[in-house]
PDB file of N, CA and C in Angstrom:
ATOM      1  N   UNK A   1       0.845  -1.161   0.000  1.00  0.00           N
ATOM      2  CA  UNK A   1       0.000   0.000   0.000  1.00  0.00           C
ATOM      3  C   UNK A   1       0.895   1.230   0.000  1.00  0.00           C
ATOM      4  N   UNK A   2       0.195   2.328  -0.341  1.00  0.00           N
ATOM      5  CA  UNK A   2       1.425   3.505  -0.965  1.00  0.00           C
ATOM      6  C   UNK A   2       0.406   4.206   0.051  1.00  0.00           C
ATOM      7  N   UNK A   3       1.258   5.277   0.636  1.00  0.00           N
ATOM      8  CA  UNK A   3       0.414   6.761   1.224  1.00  0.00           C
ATOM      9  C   UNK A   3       1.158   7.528   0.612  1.00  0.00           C
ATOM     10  N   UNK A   4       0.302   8.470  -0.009  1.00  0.00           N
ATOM     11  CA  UNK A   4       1.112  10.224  -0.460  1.00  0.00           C
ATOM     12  C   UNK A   4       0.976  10.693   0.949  1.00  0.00           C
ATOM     13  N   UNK A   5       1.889  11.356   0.973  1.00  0.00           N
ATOM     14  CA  UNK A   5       1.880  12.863   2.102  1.00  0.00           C
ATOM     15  C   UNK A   5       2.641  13.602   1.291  1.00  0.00           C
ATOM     16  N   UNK A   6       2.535  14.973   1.935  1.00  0.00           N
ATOM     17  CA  UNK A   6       3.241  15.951   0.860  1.00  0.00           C
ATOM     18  C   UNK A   6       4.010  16.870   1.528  1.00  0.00           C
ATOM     19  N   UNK A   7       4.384  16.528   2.998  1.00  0.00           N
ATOM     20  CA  UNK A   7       5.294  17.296   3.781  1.00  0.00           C
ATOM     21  C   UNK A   7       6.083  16.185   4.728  1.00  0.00           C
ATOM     22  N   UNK A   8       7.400  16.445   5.127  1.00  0.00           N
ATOM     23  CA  UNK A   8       8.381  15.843   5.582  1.00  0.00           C
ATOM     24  C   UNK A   8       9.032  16.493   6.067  1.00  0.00           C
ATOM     25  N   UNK A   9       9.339  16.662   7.401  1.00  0.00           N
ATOM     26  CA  UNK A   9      10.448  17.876   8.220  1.00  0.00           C
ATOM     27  C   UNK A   9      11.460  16.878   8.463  1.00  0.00           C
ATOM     28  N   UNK A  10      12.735  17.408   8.105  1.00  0.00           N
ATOM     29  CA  UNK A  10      13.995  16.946   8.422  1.00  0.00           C
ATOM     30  C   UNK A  10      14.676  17.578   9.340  1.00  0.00           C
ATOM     31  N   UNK A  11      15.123  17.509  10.424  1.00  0.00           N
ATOM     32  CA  UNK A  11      15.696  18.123  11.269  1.00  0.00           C
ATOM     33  C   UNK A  11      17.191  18.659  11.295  1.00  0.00           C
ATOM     34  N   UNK A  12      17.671  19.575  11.535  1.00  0.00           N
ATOM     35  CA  UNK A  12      18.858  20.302  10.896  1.00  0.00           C
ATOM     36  C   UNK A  12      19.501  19.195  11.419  1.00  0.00           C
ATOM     37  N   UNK A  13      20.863  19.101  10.580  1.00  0.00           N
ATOM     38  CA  UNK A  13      21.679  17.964  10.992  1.00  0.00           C
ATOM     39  C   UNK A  13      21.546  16.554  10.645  1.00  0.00           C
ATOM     40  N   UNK A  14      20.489  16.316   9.926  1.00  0.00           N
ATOM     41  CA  UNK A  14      20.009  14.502   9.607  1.00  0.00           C
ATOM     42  C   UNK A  14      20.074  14.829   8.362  1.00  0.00           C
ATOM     43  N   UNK A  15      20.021  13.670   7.861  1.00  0.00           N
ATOM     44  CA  UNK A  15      20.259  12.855   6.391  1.00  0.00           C
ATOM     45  C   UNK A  15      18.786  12.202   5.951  1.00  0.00           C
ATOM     46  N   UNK A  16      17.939  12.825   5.018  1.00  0.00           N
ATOM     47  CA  UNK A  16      16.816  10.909   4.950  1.00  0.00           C
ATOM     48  C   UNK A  16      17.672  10.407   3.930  1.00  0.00           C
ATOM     49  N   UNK A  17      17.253   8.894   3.679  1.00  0.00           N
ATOM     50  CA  UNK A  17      17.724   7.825   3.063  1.00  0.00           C
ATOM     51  C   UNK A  17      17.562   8.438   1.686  1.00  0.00           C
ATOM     52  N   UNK A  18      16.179   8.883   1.622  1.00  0.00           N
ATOM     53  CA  UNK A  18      16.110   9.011   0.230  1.00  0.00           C
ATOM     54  C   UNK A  18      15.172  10.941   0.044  1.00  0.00           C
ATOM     55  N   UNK A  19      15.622  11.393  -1.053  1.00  0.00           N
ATOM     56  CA  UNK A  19      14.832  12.351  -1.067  1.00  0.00           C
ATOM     57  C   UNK A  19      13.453  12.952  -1.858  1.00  0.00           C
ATOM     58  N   UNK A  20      12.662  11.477  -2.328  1.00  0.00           N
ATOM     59  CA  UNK A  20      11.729  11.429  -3.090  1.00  0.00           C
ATOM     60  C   UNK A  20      10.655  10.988  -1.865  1.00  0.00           C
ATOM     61  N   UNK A  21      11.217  10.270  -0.926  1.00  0.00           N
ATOM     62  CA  UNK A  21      10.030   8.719  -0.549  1.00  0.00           C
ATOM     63  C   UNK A  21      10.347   8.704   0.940  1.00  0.00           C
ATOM     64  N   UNK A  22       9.604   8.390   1.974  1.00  0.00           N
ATOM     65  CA  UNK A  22       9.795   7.893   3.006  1.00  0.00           C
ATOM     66  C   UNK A  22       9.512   6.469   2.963  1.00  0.00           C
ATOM     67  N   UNK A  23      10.042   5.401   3.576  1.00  0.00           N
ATOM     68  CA  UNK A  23       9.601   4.250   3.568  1.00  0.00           C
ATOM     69  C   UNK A  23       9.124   3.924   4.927  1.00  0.00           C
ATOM     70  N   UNK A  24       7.590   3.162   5.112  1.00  0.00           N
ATOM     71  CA  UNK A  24       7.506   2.836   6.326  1.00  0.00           C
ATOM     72  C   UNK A  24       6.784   1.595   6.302  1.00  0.00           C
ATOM     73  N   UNK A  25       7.458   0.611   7.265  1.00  0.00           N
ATOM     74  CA  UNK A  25       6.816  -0.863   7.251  1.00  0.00           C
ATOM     75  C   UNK A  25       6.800  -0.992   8.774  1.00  0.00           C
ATOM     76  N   UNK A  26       6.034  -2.155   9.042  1.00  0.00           N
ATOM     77  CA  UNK A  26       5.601  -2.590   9.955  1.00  0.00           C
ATOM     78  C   UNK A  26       5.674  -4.386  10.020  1.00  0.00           C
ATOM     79  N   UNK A  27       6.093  -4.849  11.001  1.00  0.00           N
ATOM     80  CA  UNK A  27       6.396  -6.168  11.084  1.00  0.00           C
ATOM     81  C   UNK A  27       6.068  -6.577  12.084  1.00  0.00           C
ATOM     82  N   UNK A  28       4.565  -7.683  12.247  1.00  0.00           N
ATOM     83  CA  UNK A  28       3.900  -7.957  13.641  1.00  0.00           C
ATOM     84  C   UNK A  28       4.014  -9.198  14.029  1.00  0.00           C
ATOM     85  N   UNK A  29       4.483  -9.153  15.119  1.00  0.00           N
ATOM     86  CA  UNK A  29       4.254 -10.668  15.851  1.00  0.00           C
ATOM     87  C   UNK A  29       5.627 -11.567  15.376  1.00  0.00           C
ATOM     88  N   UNK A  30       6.366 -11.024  15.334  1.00  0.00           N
ATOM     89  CA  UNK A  30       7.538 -12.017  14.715  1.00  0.00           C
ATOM     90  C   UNK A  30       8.196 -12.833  15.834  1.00  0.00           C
ATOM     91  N   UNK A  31       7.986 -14.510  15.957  1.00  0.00           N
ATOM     92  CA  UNK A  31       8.470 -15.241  16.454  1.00  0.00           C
ATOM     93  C   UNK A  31       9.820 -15.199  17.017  1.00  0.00           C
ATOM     94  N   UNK A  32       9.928 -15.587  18.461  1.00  0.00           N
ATOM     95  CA  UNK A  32      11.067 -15.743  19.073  1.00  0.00           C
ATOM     96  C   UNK A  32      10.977 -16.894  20.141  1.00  0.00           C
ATOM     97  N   UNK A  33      12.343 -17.411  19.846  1.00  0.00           N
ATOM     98  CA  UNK A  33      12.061 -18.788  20.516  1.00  0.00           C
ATOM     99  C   UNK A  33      12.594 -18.198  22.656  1.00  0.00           C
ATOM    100  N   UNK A  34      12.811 -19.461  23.199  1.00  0.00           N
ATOM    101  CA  UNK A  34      12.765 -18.970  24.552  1.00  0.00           C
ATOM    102  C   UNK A  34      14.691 -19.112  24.881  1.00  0.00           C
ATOM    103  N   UNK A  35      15.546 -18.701  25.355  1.00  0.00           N
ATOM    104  CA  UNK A  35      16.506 -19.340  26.019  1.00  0.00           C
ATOM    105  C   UNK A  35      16.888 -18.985  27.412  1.00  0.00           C
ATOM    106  N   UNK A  36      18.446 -19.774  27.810  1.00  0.00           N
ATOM    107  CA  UNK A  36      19.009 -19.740  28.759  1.00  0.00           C
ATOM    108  C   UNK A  36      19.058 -18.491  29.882  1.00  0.00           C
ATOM    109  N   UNK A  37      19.098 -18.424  30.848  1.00  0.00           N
ATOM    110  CA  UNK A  37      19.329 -17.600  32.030  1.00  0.00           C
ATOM    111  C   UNK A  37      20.359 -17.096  30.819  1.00  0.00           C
ATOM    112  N   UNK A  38      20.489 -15.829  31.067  1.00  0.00           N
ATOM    113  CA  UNK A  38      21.970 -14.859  30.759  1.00  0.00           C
ATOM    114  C   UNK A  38      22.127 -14.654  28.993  1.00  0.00           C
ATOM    115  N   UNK A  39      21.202 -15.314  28.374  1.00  0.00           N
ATOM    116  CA  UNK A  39      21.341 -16.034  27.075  1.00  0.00           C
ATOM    117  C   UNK A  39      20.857 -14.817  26.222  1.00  0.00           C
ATOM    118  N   UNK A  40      21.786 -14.546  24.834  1.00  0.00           N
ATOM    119  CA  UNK A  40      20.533 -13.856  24.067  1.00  0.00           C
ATOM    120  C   UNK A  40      20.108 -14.526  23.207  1.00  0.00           C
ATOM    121  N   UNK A  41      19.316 -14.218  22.923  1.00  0.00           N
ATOM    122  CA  UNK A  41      18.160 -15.007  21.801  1.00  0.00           C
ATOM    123  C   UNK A  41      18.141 -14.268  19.902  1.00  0.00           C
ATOM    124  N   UNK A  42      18.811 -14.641  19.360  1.00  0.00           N
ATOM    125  CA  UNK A  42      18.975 -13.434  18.142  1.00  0.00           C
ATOM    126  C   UNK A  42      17.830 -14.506  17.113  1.00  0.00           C
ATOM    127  N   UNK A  43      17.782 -13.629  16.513  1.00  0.00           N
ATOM    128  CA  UNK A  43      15.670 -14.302  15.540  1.00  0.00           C
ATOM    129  C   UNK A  43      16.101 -13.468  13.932  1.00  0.00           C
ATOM    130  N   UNK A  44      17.048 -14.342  12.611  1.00  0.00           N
ATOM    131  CA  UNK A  44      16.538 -13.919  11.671  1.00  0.00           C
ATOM    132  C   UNK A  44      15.130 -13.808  11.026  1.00  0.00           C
ATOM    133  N   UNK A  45      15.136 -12.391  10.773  1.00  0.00           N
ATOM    134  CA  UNK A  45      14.161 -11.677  10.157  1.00  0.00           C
ATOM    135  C   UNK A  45      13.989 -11.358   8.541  1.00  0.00           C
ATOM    136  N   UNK A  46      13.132 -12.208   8.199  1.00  0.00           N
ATOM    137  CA  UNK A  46      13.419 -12.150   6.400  1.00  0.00           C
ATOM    138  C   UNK A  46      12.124 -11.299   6.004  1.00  0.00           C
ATOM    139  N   UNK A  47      12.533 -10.001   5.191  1.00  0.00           N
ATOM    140  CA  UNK A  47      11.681  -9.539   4.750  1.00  0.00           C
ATOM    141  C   UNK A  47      10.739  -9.888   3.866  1.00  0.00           C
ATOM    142  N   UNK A  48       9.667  -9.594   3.163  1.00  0.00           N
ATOM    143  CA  UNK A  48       8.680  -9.634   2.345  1.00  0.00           C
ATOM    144  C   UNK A  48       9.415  -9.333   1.159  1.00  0.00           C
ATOM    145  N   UNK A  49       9.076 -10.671  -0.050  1.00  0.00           N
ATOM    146  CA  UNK A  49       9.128 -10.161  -1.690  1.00  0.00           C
ATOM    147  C   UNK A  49       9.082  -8.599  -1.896  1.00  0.00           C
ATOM    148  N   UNK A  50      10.071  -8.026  -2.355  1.00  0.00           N
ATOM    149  CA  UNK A  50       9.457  -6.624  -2.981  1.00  0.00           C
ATOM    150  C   UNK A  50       9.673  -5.978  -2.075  1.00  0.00           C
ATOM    151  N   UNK A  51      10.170  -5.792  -0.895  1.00  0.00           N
ATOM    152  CA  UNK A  51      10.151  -4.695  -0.281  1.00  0.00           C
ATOM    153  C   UNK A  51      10.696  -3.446  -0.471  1.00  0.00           C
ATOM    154  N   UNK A  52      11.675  -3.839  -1.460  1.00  0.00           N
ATOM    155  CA  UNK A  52      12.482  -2.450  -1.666  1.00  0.00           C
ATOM    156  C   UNK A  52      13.033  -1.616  -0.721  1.00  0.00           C
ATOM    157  N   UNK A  53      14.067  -1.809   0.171  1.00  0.00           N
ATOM    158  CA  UNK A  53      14.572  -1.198   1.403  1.00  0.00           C
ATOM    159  C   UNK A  53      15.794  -0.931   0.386  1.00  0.00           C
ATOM    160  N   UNK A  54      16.312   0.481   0.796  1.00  0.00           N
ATOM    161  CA  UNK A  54      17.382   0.605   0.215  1.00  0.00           C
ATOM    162  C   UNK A  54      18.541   0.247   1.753  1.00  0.00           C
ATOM    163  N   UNK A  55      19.866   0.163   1.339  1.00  0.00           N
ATOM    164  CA  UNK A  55      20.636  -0.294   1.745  1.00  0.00           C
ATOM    165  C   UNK A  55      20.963  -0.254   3.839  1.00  0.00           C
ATOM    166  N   UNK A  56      20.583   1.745   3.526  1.00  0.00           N
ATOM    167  CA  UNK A  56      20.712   1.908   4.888  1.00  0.00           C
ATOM    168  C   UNK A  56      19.061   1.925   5.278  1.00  0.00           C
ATOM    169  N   UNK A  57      18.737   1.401   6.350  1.00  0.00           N
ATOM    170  CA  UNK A  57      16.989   1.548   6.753  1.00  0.00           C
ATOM    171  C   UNK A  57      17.341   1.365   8.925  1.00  0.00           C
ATOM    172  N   UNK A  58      16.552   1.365   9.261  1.00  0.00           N
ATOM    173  CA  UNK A  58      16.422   1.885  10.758  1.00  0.00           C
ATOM    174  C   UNK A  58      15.673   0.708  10.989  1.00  0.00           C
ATOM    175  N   UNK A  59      15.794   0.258  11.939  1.00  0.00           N
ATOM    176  CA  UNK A  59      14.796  -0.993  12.376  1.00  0.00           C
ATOM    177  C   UNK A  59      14.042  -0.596  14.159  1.00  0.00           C
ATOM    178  N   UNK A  60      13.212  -0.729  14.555  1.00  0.00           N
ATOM    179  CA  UNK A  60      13.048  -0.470  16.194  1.00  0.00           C
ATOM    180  C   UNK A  60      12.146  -1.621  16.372  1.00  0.00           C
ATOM    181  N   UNK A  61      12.435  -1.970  17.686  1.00  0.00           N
ATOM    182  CA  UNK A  61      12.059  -3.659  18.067  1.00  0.00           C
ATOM    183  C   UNK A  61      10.814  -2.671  19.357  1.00  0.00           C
ATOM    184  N   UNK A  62       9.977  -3.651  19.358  1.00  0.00           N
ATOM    185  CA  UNK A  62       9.375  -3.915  21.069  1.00  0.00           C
ATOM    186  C   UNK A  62       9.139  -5.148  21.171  1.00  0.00           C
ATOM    187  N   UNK A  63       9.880  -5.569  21.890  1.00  0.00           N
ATOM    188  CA  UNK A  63       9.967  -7.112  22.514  1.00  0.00           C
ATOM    189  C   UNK A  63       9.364  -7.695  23.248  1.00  0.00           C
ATOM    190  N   UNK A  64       8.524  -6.319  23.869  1.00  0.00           N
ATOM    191  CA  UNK A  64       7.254  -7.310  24.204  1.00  0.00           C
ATOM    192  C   UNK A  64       7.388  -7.963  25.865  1.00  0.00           C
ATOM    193  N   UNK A  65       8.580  -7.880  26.062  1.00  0.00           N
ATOM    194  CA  UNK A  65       8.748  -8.391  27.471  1.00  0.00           C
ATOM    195  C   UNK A  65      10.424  -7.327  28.130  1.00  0.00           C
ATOM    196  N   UNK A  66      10.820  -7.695  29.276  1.00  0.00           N
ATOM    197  CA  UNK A  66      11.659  -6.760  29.883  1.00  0.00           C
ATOM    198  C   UNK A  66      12.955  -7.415  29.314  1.00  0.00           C
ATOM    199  N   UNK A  67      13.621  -7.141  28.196  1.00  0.00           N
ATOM    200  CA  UNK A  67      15.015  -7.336  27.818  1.00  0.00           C
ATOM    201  C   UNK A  67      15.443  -6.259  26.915  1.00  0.00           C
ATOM    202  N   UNK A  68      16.307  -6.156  26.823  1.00  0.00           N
ATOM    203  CA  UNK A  68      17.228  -5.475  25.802  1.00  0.00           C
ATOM    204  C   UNK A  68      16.933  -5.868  24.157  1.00  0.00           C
ATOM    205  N   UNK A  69      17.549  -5.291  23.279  1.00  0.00           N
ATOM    206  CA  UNK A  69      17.621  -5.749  21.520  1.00  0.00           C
ATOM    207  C   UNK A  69      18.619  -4.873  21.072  1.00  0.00           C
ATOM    208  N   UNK A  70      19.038  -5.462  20.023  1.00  0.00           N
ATOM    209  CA  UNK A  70      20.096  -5.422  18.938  1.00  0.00           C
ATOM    210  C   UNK A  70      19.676  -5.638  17.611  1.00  0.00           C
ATOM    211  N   UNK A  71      20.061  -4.524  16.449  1.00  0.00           N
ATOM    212  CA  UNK A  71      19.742  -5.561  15.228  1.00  0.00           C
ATOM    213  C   UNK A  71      20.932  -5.708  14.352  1.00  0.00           C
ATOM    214  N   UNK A  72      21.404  -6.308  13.850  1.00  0.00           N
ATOM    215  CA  UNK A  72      22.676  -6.346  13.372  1.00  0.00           C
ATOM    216  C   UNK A  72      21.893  -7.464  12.024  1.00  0.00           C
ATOM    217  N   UNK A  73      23.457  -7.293  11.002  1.00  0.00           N
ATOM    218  CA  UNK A  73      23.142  -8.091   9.967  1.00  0.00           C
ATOM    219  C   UNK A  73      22.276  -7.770   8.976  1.00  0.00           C
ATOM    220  N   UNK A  74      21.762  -6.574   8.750  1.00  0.00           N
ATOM    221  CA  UNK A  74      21.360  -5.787   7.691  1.00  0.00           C
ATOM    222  C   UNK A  74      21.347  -6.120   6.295  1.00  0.00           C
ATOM    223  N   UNK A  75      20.550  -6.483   5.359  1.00  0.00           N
ATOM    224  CA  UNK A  75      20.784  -6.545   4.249  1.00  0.00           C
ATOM    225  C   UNK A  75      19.613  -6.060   3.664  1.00  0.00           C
ATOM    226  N   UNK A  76      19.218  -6.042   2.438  1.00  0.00           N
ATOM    227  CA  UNK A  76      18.271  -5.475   1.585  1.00  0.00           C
ATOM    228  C   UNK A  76      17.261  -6.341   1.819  1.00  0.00           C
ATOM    229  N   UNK A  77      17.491  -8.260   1.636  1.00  0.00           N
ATOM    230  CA  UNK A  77      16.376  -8.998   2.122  1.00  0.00           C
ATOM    231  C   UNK A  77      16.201  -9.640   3.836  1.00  0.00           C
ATOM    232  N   UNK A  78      16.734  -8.784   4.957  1.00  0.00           N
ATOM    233  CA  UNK A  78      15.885  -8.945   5.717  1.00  0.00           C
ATOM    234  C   UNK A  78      17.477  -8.393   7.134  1.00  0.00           C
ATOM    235  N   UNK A  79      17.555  -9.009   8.278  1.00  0.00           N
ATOM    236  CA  UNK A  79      18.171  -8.410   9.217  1.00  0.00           C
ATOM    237  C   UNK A  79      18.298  -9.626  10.181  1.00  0.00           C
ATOM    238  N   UNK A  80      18.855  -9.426  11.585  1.00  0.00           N
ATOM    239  CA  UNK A  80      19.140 -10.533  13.181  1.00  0.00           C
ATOM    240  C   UNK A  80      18.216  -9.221  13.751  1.00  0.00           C
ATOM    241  N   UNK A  81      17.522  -9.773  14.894  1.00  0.00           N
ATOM    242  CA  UNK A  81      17.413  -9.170  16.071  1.00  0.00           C
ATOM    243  C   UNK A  81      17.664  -9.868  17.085  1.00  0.00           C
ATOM    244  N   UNK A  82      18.227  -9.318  18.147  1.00  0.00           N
ATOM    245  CA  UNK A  82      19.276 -10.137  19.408  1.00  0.00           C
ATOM    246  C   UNK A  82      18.175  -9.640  20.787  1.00  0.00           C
ATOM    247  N   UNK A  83      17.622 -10.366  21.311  1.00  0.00           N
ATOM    248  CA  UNK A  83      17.230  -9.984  22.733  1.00  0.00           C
ATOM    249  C   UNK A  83      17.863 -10.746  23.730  1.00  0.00           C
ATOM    250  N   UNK A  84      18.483  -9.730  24.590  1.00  0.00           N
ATOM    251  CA  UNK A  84      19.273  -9.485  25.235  1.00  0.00           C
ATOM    252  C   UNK A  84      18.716  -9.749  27.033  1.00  0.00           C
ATOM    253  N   UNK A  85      18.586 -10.293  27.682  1.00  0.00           N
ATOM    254  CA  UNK A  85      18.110 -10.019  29.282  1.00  0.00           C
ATOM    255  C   UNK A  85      19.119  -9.570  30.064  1.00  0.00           C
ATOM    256  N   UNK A  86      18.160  -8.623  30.988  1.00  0.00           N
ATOM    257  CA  UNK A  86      19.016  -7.355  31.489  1.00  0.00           C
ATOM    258  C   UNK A  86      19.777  -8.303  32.690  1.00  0.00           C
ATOM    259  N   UNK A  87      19.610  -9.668  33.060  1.00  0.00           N
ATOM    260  CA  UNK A  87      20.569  -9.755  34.171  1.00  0.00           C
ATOM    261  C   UNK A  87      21.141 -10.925  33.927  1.00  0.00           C
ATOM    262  N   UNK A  88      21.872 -11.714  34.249  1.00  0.00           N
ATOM    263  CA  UNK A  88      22.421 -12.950  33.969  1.00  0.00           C
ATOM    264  C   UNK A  88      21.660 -14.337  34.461  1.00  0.00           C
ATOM    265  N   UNK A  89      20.298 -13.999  35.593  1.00  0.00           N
ATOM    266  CA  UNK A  89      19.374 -14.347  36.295  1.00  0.00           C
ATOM    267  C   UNK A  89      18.485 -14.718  35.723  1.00  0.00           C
ATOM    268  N   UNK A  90      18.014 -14.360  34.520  1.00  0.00           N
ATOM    269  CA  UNK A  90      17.162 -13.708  33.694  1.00  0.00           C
ATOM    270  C   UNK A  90      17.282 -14.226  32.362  1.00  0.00           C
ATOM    271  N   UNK A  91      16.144 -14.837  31.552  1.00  0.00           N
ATOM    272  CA  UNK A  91      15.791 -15.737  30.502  1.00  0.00           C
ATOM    273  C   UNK A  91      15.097 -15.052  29.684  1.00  0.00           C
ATOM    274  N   UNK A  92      15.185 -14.896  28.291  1.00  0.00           N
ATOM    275  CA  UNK A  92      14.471 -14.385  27.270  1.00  0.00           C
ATOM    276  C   UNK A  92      13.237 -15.264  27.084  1.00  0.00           C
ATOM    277  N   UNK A  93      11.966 -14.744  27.529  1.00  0.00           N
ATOM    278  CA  UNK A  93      10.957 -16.025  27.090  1.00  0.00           C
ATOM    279  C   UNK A  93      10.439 -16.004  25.868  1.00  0.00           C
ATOM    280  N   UNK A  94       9.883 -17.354  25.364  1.00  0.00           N
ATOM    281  CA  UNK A  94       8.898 -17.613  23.901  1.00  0.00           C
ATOM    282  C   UNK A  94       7.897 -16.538  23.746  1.00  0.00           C
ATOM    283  N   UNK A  95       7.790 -16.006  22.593  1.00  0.00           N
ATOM    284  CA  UNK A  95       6.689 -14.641  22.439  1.00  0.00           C
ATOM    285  C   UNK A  95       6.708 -14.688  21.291  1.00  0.00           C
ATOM    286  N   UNK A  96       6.823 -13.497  21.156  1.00  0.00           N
ATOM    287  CA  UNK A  96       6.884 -12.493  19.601  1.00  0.00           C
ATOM    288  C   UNK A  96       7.374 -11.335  20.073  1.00  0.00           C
ATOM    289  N   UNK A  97       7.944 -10.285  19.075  1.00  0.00           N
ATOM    290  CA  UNK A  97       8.282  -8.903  19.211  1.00  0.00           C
ATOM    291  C   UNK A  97       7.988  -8.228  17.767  1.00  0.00           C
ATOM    292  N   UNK A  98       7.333  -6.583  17.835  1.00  0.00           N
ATOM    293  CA  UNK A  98       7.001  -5.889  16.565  1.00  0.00           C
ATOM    294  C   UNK A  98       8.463  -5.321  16.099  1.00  0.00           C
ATOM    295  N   UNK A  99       8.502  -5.231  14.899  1.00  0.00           N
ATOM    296  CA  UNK A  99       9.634  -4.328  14.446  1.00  0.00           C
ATOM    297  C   UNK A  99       8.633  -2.926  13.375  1.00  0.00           C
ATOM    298  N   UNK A 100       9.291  -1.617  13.366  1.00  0.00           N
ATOM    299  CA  UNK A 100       8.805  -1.103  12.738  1.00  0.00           C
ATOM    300  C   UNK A 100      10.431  -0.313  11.479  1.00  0.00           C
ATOM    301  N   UNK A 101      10.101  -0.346  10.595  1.00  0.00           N
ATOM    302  CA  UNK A 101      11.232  -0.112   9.484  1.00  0.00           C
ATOM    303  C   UNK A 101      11.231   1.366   9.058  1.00  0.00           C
ATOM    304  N   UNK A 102      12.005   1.647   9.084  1.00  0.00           N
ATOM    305  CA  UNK A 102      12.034   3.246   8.216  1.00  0.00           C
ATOM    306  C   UNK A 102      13.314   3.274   7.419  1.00  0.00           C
ATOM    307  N   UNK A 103      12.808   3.571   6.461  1.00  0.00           N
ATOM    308  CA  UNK A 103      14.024   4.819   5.458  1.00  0.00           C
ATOM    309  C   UNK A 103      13.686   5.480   4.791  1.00  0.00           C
TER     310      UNK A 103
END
């Protein structure tokens, strides 16, 4: 699905990716398995046919439960996200987490 908008504020000092297009996706419920006390849990993420992400894009996780994230491993068809638990006590459980995409 395409939205026109016809205004975009860039904030002095930033870069957008592109200067025709904003890109914005949304990614729900994406599976994550459970692990170890202290453990992170990293979950390749394969994008959708067609998405067209250009090279650099922004990823933001909610995980949905109390840990940390990482996304590393970037490519055009898809990315890692790493959840992280904040104590060594502490187990990443089975869920899901949203990602939302921009460039």
């Amino acid at each position: 699905m395409s939205i026109e908008h016809h205004t975009l504020e860039v904030p002095d000092g930033f870069t957008p990716s592109r200067t025709d297009r904003t890109i914005l996706g949304v990614l729900e419920g994406v599976a994550n398995g459970s692990g170890a006390n202290g453990a992170t849990v990293s979950v390749a993420v394969s994008l959708p046919a067609g998405a067209n992400l250009p090279a650099n894009f922004a990823v933001l996780v909610n995980p949905g439960q109390g840990v940390g994230w990482y996304v590393n491993n970037k490519t055009s068809s898809g990315f890692t996200v790493n959840l992280v638990p904040f104590a060594g006590t502490v187990a990443v459980a089975a869920g899901s987490f949203d990602c939302v995409l921009v460039a």
